[in-house]
N, C-alpha and C. Protein backbone atom coordinates (compact mmCIF):
# COMPACT_ATOMS: atom_id res chain seq x y z
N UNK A 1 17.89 -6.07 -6.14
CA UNK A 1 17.31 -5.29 -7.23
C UNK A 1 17.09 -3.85 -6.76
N UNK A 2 17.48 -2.76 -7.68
CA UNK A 2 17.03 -1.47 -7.20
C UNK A 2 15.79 -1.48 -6.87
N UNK A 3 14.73 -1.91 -7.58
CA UNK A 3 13.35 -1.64 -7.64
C UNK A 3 13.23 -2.22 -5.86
N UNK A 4 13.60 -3.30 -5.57
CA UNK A 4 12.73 -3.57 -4.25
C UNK A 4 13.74 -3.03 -3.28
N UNK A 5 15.23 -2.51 -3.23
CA UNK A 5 15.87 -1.84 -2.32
C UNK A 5 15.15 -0.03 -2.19
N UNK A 6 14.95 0.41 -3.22
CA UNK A 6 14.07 1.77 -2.89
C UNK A 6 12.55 1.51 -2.32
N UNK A 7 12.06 0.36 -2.91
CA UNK A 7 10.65 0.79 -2.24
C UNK A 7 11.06 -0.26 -0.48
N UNK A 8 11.42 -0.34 -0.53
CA UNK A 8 11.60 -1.08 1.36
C UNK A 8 12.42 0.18 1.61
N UNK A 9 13.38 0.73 1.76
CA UNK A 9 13.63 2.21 2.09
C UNK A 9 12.91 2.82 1.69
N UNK A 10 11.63 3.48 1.06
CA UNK A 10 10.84 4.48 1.27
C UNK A 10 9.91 3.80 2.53
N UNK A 11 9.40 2.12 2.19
CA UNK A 11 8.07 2.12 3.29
C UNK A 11 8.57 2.07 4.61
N UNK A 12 10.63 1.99 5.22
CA UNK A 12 10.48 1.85 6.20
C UNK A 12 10.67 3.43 6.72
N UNK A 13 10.63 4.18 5.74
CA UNK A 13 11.01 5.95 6.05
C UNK A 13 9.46 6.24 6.09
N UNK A 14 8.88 5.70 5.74
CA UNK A 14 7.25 6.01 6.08
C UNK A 14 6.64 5.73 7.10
N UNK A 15 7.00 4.57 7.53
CA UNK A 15 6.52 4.54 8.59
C UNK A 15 7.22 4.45 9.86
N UNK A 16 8.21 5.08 9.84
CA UNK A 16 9.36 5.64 10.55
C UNK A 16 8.53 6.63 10.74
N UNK A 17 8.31 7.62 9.85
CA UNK A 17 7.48 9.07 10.15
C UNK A 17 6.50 8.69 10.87
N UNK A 18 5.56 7.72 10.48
CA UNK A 18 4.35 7.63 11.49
C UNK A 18 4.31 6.90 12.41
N UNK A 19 5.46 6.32 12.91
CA UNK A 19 5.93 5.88 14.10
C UNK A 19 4.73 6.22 15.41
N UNK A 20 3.97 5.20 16.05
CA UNK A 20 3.18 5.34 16.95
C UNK A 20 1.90 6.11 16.74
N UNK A 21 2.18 6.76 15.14
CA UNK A 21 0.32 7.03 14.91
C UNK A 21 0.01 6.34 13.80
N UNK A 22 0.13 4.90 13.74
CA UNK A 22 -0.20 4.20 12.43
C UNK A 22 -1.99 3.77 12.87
N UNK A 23 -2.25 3.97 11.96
CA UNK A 23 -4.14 3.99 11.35
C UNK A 23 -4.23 3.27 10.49
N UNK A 24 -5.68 3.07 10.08
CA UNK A 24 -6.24 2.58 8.56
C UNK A 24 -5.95 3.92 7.75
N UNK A 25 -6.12 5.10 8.26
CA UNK A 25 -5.98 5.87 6.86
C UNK A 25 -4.31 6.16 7.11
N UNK A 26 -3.85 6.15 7.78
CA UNK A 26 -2.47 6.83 7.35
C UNK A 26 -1.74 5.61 6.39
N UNK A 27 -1.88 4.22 6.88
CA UNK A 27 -1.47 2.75 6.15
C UNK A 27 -1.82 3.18 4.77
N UNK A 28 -3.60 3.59 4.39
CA UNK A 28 -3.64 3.81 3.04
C UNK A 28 -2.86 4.78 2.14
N UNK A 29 -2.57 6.10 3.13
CA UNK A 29 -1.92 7.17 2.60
C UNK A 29 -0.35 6.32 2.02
N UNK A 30 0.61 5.81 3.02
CA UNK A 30 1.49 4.98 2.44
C UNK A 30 1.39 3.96 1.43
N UNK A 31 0.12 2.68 1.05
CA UNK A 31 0.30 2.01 0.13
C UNK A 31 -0.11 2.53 -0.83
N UNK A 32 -0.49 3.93 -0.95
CA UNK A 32 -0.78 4.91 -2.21
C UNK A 32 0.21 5.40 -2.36
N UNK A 33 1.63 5.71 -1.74
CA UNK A 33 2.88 6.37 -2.06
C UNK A 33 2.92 6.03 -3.44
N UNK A 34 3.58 6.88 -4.19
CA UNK A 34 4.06 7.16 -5.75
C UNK A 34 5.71 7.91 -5.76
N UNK A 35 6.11 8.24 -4.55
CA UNK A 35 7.19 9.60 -4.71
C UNK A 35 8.11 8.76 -5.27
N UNK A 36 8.61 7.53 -5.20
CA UNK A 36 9.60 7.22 -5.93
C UNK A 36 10.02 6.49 -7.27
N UNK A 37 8.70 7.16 -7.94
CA UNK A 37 8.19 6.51 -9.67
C UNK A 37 9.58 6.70 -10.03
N UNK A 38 10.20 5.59 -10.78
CA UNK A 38 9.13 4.52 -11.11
C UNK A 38 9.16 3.63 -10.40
N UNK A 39 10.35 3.57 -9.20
CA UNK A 39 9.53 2.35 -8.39
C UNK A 39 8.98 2.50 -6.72
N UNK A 40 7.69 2.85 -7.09
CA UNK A 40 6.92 3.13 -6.84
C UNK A 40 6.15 2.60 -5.24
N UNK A 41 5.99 2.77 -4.54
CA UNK A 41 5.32 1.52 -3.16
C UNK A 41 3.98 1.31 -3.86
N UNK A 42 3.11 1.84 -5.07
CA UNK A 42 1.99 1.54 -5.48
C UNK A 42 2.33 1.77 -7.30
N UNK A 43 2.37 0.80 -7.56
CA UNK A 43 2.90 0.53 -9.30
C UNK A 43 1.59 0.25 -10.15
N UNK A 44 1.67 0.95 -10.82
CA UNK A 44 0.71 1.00 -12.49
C UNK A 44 1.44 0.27 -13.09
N UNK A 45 0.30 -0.14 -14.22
CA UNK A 45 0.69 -0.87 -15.19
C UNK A 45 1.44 -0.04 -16.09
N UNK A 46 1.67 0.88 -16.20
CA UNK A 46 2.15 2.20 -16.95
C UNK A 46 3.73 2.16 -16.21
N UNK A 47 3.64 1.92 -15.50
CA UNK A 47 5.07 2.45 -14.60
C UNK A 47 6.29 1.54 -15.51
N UNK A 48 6.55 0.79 -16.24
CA UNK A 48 7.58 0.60 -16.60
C UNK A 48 7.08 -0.71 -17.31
N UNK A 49 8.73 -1.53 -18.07
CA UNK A 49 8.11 -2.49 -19.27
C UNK A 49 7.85 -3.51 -18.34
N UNK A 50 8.35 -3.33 -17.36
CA UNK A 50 8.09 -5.17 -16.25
C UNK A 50 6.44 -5.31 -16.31
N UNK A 51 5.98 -6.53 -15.79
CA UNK A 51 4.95 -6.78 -15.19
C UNK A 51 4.16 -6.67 -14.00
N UNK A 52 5.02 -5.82 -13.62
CA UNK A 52 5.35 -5.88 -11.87
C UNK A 52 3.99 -4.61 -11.71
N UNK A 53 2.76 -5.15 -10.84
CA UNK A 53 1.77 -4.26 -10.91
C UNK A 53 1.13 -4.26 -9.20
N UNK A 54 0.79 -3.55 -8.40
CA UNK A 54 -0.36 -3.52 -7.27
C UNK A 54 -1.24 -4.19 -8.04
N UNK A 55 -1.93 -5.31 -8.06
CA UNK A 55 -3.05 -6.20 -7.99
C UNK A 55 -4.11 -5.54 -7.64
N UNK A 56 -3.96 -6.18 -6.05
CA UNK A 56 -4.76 -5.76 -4.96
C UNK A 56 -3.38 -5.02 -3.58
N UNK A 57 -4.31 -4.10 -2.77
CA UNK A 57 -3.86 -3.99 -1.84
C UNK A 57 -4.65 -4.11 -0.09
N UNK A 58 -4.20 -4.61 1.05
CA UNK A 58 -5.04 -5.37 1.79
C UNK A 58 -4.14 -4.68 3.34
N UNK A 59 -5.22 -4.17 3.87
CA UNK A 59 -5.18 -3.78 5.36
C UNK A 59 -5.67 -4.40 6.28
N UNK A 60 -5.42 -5.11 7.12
CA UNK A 60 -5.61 -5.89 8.35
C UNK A 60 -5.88 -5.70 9.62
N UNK A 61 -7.07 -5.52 9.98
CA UNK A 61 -7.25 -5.20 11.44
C UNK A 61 -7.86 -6.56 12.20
N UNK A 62 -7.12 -7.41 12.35
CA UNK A 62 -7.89 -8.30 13.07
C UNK A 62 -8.20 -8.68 13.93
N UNK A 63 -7.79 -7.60 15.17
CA UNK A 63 -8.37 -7.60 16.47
C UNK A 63 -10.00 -6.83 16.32
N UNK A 64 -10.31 -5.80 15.31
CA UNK A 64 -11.68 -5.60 14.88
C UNK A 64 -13.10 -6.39 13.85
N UNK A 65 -12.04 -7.94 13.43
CA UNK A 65 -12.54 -9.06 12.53
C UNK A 65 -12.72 -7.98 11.12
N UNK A 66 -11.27 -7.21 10.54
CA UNK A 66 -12.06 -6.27 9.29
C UNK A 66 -10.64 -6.38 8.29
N UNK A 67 -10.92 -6.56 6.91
CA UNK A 67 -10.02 -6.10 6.06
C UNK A 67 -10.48 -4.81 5.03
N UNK A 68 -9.31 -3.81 4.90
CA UNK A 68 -10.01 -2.87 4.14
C UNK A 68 -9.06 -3.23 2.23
N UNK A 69 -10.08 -3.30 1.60
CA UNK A 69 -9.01 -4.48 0.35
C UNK A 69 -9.19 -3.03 -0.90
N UNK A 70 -8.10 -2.40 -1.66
CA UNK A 70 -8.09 -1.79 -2.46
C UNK A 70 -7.73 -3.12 -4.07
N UNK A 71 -9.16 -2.88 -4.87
CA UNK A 71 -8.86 -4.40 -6.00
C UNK A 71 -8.13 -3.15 -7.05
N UNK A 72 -6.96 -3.36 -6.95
CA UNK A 72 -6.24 -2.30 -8.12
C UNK A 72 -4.95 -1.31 -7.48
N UNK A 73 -3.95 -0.67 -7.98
CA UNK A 73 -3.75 0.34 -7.48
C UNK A 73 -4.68 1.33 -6.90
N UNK A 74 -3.91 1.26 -5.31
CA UNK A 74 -5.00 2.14 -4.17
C UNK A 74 -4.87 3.50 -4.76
N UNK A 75 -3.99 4.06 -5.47
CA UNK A 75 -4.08 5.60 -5.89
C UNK A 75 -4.92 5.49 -6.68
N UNK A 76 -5.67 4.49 -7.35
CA UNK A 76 -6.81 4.65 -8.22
C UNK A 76 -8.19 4.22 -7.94
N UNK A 77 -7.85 3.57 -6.69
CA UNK A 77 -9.19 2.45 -6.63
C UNK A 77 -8.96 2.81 -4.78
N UNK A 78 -10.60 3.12 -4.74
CA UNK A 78 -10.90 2.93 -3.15
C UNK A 78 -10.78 1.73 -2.47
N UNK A 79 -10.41 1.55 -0.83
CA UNK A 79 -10.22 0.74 -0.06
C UNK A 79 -11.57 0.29 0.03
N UNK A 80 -12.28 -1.25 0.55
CA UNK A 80 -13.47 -1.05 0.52
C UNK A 80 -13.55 -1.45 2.14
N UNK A 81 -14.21 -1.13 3.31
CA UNK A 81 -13.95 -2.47 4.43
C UNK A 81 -14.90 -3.90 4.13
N UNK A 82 -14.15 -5.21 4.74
CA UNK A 82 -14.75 -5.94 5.00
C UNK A 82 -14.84 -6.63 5.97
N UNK A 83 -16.09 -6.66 6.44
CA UNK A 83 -16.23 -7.72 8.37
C UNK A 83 -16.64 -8.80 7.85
N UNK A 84 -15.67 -9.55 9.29
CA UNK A 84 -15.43 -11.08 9.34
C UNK A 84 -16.08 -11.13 10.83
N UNK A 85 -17.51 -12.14 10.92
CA UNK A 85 -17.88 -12.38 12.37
C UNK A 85 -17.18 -14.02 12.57
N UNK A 86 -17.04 -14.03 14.51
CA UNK A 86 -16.65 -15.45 14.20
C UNK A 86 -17.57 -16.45 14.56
């Protein structure tokens, strides 16, 4: 499908660029990408007739026990963190 051959070539050109400085915020800066509307690495419900939407989006640090969870498109909706003790 075009839609998932452009957005896997934009996220691996993304993080190609940030190659060895990947973060929690630079990860968010990428699952907020929009440059290739309409298909998009972070899709609105607006973005086209499909159903095809960011839900949620979910960052993983689990050598720190933390997820940082955006409930919505992250270009609209803040990441929040959450700790996990064990």
């Amino acid at each position: 499908m075009v839609n998932s051959r452009t957005r896997l070539d934009r996220m691996q050109a993304l993080l190609a660029e940030h190659h060895g400085q990947l973060d929690v915020d630079s990860m968010m800066s990428i699952l907020r990408d929009r440059e290739t509307w309409p298909h998009a690495l972070c899709r609105e419900v607006e973005d086209s007739d499909s159903d095809t939407v960011t839900f949620a989006s979910v960052i993983a640090q689990p050598a720190e026990g933390v997820l940082w969870i955006a409930k919505g498109p992250p270009n609209r909706y803040e990441y929040k963190c959450y700790s996990f003790s064990s």
